[in-house]
Each structure stands twice: as C-alpha cells, then as structure tokens.
PDB file of N, CA and C in Angstrom:
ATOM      1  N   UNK A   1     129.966  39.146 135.272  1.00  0.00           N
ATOM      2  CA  UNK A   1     128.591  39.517 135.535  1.00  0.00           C
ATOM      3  C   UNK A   1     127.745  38.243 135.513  1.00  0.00           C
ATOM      4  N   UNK A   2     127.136  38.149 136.280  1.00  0.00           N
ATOM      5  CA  UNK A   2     126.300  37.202 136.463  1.00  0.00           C
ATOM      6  C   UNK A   2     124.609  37.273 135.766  1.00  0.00           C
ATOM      7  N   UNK A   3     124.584  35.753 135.210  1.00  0.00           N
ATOM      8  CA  UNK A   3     123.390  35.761 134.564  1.00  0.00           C
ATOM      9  C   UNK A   3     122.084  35.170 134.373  1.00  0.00           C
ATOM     10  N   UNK A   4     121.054  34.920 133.940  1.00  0.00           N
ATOM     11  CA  UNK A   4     120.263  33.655 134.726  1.00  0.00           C
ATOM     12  C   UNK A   4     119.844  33.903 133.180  1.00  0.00           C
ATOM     13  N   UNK A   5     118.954  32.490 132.704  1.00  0.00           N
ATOM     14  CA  UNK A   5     118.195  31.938 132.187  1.00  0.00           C
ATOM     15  C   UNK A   5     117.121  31.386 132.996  1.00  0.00           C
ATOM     16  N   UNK A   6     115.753  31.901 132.332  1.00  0.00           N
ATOM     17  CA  UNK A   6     114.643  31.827 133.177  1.00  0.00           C
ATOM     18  C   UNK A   6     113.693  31.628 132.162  1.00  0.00           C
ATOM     19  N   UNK A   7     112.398  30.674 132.717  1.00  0.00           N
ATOM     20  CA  UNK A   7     111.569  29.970 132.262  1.00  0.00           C
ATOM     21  C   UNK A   7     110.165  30.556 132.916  1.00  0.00           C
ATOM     22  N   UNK A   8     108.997  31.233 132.098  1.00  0.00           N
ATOM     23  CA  UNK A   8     108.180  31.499 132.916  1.00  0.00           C
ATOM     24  C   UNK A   8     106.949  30.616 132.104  1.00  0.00           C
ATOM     25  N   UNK A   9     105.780  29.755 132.818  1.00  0.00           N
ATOM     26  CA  UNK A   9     104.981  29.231 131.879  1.00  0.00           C
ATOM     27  C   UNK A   9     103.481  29.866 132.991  1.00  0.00           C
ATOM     28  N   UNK A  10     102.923  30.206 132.371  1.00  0.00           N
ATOM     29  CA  UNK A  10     101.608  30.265 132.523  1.00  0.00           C
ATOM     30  C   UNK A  10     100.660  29.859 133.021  1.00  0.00           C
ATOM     31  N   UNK A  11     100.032  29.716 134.521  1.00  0.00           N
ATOM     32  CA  UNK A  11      99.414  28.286 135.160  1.00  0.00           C
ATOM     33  C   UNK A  11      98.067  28.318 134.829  1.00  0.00           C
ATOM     34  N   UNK A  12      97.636  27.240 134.516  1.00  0.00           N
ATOM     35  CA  UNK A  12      96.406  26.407 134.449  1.00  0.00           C
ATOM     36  C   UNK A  12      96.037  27.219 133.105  1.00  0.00           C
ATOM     37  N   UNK A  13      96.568  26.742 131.682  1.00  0.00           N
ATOM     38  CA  UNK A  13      96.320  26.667 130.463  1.00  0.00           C
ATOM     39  C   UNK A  13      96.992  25.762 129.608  1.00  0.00           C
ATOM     40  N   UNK A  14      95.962  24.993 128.695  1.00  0.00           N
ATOM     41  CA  UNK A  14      96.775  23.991 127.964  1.00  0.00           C
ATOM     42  C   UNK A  14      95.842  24.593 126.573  1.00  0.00           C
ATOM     43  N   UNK A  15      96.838  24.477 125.991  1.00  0.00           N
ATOM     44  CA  UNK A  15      98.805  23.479 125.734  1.00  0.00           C
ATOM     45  C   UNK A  15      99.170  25.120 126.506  1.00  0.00           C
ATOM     46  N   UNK A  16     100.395  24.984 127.104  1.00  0.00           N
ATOM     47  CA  UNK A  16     101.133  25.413 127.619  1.00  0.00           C
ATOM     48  C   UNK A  16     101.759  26.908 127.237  1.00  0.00           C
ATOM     49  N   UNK A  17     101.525  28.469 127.726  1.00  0.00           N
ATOM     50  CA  UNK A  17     102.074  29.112 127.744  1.00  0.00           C
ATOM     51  C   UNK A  17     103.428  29.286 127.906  1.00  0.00           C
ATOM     52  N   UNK A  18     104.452  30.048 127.350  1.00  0.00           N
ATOM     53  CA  UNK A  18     105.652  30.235 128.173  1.00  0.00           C
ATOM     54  C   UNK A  18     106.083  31.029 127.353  1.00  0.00           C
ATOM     55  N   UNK A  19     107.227  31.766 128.533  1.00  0.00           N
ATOM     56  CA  UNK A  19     108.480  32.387 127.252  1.00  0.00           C
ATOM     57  C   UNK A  19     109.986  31.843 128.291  1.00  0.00           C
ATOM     58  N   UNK A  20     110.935  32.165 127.561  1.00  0.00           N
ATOM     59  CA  UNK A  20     112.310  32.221 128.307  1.00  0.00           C
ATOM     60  C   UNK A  20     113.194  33.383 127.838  1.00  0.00           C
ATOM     61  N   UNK A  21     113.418  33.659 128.936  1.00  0.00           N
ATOM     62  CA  UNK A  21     114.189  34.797 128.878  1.00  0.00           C
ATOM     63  C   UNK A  21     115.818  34.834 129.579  1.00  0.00           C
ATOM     64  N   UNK A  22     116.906  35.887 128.808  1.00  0.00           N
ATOM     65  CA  UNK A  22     118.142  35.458 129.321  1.00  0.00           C
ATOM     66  C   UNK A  22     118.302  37.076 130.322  1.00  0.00           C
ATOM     67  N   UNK A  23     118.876  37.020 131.302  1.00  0.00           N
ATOM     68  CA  UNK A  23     117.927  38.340 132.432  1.00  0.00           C
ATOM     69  C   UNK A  23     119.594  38.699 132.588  1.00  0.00           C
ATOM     70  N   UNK A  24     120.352  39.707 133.274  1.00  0.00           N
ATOM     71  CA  UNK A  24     121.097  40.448 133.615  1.00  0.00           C
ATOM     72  C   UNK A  24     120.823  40.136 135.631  1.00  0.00           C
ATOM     73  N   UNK A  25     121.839  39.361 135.692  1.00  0.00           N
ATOM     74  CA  UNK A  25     121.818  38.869 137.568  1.00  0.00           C
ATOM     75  C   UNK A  25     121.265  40.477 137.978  1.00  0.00           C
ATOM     76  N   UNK A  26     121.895  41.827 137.397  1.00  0.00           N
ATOM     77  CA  UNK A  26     121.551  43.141 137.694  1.00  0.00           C
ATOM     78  C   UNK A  26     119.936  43.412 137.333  1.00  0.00           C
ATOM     79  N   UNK A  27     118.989  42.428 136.956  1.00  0.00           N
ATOM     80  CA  UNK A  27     117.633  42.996 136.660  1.00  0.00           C
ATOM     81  C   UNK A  27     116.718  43.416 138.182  1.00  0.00           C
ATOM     82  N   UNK A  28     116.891  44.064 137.919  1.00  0.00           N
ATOM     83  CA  UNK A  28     115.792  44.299 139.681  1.00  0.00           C
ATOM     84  C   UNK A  28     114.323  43.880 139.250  1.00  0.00           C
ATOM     85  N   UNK A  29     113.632  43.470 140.062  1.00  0.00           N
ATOM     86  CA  UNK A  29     112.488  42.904 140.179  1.00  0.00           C
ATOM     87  C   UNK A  29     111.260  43.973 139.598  1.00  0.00           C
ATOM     88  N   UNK A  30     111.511  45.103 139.760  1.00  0.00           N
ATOM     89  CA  UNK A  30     110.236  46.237 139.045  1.00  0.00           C
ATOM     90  C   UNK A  30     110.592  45.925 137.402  1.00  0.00           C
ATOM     91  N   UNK A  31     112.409  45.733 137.092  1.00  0.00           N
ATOM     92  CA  UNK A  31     112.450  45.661 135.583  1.00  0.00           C
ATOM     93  C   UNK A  31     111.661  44.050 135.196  1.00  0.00           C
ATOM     94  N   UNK A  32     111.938  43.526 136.000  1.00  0.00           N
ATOM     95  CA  UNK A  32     111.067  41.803 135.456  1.00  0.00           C
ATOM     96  C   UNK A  32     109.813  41.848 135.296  1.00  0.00           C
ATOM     97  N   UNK A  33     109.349  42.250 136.220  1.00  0.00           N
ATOM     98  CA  UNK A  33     107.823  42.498 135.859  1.00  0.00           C
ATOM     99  C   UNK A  33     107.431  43.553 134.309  1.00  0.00           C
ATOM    100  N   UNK A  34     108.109  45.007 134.357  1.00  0.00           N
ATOM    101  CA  UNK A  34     108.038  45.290 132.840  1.00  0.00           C
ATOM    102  C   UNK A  34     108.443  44.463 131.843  1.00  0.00           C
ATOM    103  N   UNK A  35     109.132  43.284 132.275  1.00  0.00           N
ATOM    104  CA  UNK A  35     109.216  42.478 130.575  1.00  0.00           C
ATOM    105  C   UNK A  35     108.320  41.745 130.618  1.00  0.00           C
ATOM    106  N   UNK A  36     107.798  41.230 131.776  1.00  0.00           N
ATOM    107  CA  UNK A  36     107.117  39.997 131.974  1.00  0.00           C
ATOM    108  C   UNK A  36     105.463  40.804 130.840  1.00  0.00           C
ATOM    109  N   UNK A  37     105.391  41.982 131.428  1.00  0.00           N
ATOM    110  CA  UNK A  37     104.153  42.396 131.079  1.00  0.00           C
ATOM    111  C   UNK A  37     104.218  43.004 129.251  1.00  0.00           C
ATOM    112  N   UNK A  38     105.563  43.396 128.977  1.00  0.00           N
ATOM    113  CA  UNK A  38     105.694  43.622 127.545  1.00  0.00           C
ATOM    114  C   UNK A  38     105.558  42.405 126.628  1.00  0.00           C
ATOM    115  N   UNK A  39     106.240  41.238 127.334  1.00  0.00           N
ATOM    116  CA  UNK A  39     106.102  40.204 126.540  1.00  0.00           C
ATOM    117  C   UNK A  39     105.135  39.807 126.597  1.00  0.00           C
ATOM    118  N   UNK A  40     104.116  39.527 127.317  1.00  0.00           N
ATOM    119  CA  UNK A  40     103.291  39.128 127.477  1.00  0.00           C
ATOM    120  C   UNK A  40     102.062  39.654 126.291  1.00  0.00           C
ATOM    121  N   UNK A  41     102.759  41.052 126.743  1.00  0.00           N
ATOM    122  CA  UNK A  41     101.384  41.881 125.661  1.00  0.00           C
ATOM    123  C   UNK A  41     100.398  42.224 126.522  1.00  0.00           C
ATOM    124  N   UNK A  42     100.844  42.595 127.690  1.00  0.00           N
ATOM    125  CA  UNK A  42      99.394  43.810 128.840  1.00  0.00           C
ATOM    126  C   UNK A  42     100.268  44.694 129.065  1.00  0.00           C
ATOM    127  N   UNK A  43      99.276  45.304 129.726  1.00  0.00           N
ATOM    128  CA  UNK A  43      99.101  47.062 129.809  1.00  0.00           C
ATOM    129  C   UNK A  43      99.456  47.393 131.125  1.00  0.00           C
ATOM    130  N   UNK A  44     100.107  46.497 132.301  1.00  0.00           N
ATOM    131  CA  UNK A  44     100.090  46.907 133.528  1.00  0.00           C
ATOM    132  C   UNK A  44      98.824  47.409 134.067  1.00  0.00           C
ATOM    133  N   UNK A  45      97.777  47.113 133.983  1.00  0.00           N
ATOM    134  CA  UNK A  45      96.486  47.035 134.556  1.00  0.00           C
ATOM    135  C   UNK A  45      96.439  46.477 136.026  1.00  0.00           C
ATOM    136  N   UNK A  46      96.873  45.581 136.214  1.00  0.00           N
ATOM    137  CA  UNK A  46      96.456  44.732 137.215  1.00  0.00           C
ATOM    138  C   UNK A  46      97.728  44.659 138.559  1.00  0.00           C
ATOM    139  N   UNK A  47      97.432  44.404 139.885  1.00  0.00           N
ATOM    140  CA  UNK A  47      97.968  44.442 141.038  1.00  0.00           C
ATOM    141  C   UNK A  47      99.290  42.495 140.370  1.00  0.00           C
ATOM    142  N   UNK A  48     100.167  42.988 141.121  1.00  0.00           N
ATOM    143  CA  UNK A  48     100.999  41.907 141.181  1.00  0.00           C
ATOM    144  C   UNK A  48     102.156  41.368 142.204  1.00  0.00           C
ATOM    145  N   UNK A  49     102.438  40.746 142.089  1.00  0.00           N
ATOM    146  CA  UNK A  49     103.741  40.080 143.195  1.00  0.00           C
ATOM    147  C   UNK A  49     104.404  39.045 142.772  1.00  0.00           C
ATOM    148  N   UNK A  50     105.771  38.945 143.155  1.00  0.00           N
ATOM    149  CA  UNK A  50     106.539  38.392 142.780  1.00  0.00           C
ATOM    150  C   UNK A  50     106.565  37.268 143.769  1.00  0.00           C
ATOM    151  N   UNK A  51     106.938  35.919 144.725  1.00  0.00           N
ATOM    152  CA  UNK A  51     106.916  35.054 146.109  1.00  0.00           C
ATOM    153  C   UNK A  51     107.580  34.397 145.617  1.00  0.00           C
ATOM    154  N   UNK A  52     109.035  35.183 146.181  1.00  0.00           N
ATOM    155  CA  UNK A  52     110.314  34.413 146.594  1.00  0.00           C
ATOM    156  C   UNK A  52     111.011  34.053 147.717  1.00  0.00           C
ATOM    157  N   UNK A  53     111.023  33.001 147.692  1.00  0.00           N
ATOM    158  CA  UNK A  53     111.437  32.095 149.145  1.00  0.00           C
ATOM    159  C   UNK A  53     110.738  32.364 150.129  1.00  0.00           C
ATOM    160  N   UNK A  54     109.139  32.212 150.013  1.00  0.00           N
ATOM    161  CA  UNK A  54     108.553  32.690 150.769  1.00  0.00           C
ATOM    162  C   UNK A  54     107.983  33.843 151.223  1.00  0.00           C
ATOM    163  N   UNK A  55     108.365  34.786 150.130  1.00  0.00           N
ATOM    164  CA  UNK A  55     108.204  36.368 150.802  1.00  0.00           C
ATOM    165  C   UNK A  55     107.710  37.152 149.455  1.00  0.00           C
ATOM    166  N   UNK A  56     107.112  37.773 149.416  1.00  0.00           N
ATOM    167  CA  UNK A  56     106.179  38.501 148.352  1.00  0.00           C
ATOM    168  C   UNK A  56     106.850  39.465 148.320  1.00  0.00           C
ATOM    169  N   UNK A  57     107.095  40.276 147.001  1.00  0.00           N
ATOM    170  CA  UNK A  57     107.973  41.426 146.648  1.00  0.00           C
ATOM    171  C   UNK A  57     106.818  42.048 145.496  1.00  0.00           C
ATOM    172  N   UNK A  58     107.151  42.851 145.137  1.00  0.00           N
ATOM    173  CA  UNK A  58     106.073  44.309 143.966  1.00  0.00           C
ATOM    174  C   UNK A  58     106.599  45.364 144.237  1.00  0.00           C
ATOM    175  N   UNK A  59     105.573  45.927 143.426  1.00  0.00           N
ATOM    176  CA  UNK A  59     105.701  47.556 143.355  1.00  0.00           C
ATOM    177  C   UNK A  59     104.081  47.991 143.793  1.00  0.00           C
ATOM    178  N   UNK A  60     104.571  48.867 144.993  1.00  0.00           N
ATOM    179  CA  UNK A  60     103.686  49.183 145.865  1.00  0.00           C
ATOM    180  C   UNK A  60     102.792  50.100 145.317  1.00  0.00           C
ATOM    181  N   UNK A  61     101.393  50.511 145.401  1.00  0.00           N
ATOM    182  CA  UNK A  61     100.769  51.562 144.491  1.00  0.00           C
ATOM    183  C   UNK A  61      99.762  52.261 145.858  1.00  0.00           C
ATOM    184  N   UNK A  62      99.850  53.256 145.559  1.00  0.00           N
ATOM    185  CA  UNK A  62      98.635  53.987 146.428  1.00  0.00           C
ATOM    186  C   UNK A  62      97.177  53.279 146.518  1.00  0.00           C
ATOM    187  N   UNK A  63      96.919  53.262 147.441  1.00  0.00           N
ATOM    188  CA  UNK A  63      95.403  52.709 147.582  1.00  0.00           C
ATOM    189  C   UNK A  63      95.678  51.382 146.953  1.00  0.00           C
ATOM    190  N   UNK A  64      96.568  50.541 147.161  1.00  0.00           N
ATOM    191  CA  UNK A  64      96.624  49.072 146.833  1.00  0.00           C
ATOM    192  C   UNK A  64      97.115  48.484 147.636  1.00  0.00           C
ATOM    193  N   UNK A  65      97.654  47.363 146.717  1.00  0.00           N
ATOM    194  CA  UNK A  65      98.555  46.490 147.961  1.00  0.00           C
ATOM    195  C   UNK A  65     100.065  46.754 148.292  1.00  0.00           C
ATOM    196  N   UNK A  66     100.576  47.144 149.471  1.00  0.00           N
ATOM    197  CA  UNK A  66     102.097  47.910 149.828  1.00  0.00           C
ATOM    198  C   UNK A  66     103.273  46.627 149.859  1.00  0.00           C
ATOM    199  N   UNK A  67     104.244  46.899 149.857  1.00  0.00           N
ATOM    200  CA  UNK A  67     105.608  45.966 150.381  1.00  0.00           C
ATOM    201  C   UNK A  67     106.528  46.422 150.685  1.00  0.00           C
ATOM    202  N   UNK A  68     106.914  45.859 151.731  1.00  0.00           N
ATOM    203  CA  UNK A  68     108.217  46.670 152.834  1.00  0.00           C
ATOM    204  C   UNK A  68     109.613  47.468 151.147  1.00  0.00           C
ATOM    205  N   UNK A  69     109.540  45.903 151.170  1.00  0.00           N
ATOM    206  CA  UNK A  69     111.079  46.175 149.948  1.00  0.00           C
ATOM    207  C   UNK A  69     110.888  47.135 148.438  1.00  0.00           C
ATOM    208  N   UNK A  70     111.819  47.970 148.150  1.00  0.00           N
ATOM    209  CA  UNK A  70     111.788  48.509 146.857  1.00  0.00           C
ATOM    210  C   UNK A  70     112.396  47.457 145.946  1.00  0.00           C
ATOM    211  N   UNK A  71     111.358  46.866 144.749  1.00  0.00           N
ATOM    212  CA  UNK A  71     111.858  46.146 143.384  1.00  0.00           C
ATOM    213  C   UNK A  71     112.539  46.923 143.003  1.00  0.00           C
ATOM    214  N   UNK A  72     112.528  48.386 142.971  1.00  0.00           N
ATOM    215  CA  UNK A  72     113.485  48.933 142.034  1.00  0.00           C
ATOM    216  C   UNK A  72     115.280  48.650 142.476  1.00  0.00           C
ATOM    217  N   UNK A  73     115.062  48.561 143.483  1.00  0.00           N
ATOM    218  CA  UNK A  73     116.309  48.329 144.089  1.00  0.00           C
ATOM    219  C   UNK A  73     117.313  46.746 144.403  1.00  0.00           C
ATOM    220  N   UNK A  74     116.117  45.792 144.420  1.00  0.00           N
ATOM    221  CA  UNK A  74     116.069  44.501 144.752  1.00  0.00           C
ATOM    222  C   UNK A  74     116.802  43.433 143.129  1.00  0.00           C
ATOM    223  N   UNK A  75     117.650  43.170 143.011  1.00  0.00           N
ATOM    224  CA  UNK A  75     117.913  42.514 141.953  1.00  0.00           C
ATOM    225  C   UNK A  75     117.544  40.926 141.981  1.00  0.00           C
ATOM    226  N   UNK A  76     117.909  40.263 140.956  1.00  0.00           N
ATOM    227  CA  UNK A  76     118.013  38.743 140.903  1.00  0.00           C
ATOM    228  C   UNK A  76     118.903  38.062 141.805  1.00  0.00           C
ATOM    229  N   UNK A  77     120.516  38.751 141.173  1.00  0.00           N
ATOM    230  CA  UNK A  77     121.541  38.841 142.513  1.00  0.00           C
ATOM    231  C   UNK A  77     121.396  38.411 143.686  1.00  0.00           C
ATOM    232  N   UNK A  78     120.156  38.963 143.985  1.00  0.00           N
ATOM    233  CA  UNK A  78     120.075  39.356 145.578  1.00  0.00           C
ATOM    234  C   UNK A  78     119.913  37.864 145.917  1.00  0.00           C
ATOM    235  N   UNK A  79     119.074  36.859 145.264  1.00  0.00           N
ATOM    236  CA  UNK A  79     118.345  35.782 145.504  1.00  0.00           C
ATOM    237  C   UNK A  79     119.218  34.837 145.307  1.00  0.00           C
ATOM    238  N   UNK A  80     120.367  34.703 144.997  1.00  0.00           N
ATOM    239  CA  UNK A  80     121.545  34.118 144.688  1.00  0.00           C
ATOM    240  C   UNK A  80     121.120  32.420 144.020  1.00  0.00           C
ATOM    241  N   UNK A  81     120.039  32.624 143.165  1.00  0.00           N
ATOM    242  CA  UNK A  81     119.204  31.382 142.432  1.00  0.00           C
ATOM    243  C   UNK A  81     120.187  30.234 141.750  1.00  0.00           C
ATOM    244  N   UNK A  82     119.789  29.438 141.978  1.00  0.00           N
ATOM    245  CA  UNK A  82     120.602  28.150 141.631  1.00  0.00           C
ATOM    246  C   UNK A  82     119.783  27.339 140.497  1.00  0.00           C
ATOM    247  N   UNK A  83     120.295  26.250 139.573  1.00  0.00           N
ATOM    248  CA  UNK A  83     119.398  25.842 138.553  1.00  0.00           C
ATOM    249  C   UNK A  83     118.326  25.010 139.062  1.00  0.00           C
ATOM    250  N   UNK A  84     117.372  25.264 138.704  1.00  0.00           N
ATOM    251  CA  UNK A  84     115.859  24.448 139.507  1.00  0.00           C
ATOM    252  C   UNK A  84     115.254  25.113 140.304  1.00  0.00           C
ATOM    253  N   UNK A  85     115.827  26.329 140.793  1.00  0.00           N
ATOM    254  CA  UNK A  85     114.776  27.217 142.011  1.00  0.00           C
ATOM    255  C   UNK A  85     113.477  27.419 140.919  1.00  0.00           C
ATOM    256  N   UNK A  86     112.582  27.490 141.981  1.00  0.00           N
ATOM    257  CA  UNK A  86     111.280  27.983 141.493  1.00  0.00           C
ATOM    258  C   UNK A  86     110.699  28.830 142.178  1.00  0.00           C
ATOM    259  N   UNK A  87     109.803  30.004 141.590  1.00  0.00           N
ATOM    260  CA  UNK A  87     109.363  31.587 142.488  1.00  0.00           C
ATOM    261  C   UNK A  87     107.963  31.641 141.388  1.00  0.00           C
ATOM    262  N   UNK A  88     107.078  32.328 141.896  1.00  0.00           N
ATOM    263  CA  UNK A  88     105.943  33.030 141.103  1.00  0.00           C
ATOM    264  C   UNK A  88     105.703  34.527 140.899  1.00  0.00           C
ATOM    265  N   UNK A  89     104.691  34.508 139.874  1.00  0.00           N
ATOM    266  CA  UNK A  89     104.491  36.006 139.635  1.00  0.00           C
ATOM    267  C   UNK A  89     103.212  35.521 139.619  1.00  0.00           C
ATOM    268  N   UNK A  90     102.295  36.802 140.610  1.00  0.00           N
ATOM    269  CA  UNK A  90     100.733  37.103 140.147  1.00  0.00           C
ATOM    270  C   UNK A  90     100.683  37.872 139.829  1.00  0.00           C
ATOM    271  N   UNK A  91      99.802  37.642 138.800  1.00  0.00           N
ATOM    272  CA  UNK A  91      99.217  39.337 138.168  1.00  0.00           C
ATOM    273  C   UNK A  91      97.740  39.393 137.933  1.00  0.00           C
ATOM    274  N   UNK A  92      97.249  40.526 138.541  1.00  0.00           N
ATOM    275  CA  UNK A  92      95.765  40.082 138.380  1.00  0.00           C
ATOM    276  C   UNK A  92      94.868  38.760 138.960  1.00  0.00           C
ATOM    277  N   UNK A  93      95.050  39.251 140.843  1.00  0.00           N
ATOM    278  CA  UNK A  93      95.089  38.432 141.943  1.00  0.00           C
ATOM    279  C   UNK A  93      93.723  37.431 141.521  1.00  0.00           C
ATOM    280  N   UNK A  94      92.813  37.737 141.113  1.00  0.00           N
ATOM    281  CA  UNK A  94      91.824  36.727 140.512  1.00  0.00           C
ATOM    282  C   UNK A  94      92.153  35.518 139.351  1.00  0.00           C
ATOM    283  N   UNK A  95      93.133  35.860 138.691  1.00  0.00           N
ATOM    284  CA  UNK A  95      93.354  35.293 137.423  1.00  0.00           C
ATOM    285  C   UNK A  95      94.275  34.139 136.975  1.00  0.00           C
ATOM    286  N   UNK A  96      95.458  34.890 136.901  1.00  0.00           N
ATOM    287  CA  UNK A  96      96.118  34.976 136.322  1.00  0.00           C
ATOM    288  C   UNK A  96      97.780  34.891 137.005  1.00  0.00           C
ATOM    289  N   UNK A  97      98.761  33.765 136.790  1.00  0.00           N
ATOM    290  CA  UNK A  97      99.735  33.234 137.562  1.00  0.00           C
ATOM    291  C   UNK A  97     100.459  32.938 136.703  1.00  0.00           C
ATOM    292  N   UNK A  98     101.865  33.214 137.165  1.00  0.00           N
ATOM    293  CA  UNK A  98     103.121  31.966 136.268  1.00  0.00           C
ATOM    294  C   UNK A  98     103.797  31.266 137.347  1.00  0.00           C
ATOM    295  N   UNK A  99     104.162  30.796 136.974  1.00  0.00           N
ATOM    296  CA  UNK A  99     105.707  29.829 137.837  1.00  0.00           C
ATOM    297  C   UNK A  99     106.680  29.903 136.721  1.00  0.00           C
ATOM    298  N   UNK A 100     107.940  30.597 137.884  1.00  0.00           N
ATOM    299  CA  UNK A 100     109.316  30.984 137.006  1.00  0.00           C
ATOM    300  C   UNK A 100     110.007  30.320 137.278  1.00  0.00           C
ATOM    301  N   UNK A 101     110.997  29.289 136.501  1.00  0.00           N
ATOM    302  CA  UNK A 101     111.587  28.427 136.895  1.00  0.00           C
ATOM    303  C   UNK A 101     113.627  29.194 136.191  1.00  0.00           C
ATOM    304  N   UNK A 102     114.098  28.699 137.375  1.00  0.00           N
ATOM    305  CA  UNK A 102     115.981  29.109 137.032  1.00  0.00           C
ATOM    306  C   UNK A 102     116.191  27.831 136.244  1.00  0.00           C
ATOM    307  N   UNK A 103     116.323  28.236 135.045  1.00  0.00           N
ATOM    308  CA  UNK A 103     117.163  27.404 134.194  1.00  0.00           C
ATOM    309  C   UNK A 103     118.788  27.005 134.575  1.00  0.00           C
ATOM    310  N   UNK A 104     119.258  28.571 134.022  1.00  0.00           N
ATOM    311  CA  UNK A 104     120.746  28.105 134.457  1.00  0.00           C
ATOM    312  C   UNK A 104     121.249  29.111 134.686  1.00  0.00           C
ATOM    313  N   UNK A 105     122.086  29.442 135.938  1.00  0.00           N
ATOM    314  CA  UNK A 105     122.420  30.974 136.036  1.00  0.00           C
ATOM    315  C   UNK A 105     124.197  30.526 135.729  1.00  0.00           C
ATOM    316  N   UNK A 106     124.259  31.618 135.150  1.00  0.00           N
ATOM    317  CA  UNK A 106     125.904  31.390 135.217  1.00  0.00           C
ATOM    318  C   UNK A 106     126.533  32.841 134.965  1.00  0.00           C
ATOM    319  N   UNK A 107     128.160  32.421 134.906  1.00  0.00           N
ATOM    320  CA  UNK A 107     128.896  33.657 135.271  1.00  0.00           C
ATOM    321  C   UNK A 107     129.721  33.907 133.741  1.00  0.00           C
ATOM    322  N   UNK A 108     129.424  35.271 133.748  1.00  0.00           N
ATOM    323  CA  UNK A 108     130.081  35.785 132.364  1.00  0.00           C
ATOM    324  C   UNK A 108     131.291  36.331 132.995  1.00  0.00           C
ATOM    325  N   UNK A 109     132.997  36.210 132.125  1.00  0.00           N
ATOM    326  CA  UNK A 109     133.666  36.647 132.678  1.00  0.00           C
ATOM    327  C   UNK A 109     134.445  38.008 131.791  1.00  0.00           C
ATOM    328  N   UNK A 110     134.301  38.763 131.799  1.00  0.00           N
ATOM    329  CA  UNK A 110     134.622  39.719 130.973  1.00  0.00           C
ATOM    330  C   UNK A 110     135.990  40.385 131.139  1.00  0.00           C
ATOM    331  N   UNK A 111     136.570  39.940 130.298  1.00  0.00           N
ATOM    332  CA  UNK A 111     138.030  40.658 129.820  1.00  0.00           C
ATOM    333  C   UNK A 111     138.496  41.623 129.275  1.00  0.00           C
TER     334      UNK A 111
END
C-alpha cells in the first residue's frame, strides 16, 4: 500500500504555521480536506479547492462553486506524487491558503 508524507504550512503568516501528516495513497481528496479542517480546528464554513497539476478539485455544493471530478472518489494515488511535488488548498477564497508539499511517498509492503 502506498503512502505519502505530507507537509501543509499556512501562507502568508509568520512564524510559520504547519502540520504533517502521514496520509493512506487510498485518502481521496474530500477525506483530506476533513483532516485538513479537523486539524486545523474549523468548522467547514468556507468554499475550498484543492490545484493539482494545474486543475482544481473540491467538493461541489449547491449554489456554490461546482467541479467536474468527485473527491470522494479521487485519491492521492491518482496523482502518482513524487518527493518535492507541490499542490494547494484554499479555503475561504478571500483568506486563507496552504501549500502542501510531498515529503516522501513510499511503499508499504505487507506480508
């Protein structure tokens, strides 16, 4: 099973926000955002997106902003991330940003 280590820090606050987290290659993108927002300590209030490799991913809400792809369905996997990729999360399109950085993805081999 494949796994990533991931780095998310907080943009434009000093000294420096962050957490790191060790993710399941199986996390789909709707589950990242619920940790992102548990750890964080919010309430899912606010509109968000994920922009990976160029392409914006979420969870679509009525009367908001839509996206072709289901997160629920969409894993890490999918993005086949290497150590040093970098992707963002907005949350709270006025505000509030991270940059997620791939630490180290690697492969668990289970016997």
């Amino acid at each position: 099973m494949k796994s990533y280590i991931v780095k998310i820090a907080l943009l434009g606050i000093s000294p420096m926000v962050w957490r790191r987290f060790r993710l399941s290659g199986e996390t789909s993108l709707a589950a990242f955002h619920y940790i992102i927002q548990i750890a964080q300590g919010w309430q899912d209030d606010h509109l968000h997106q994920f922009r990976i490799y160029g392409k914006n991913y979420g969870i679509s809400y009525t009367g908001g902003i839509g996206f072709p792809d289901n997160p629920y369905k969409i894993t890490l996997n999918d993005f086949e991330f290497d150590a040093g990729d970098r992707f963002t999360y907005e949350y709270n399109f006025l505000s509030t940003g991270f940059t997620i950085s791939v630490l180290k993805p690697f492969s668990k081999i289970l016997t």
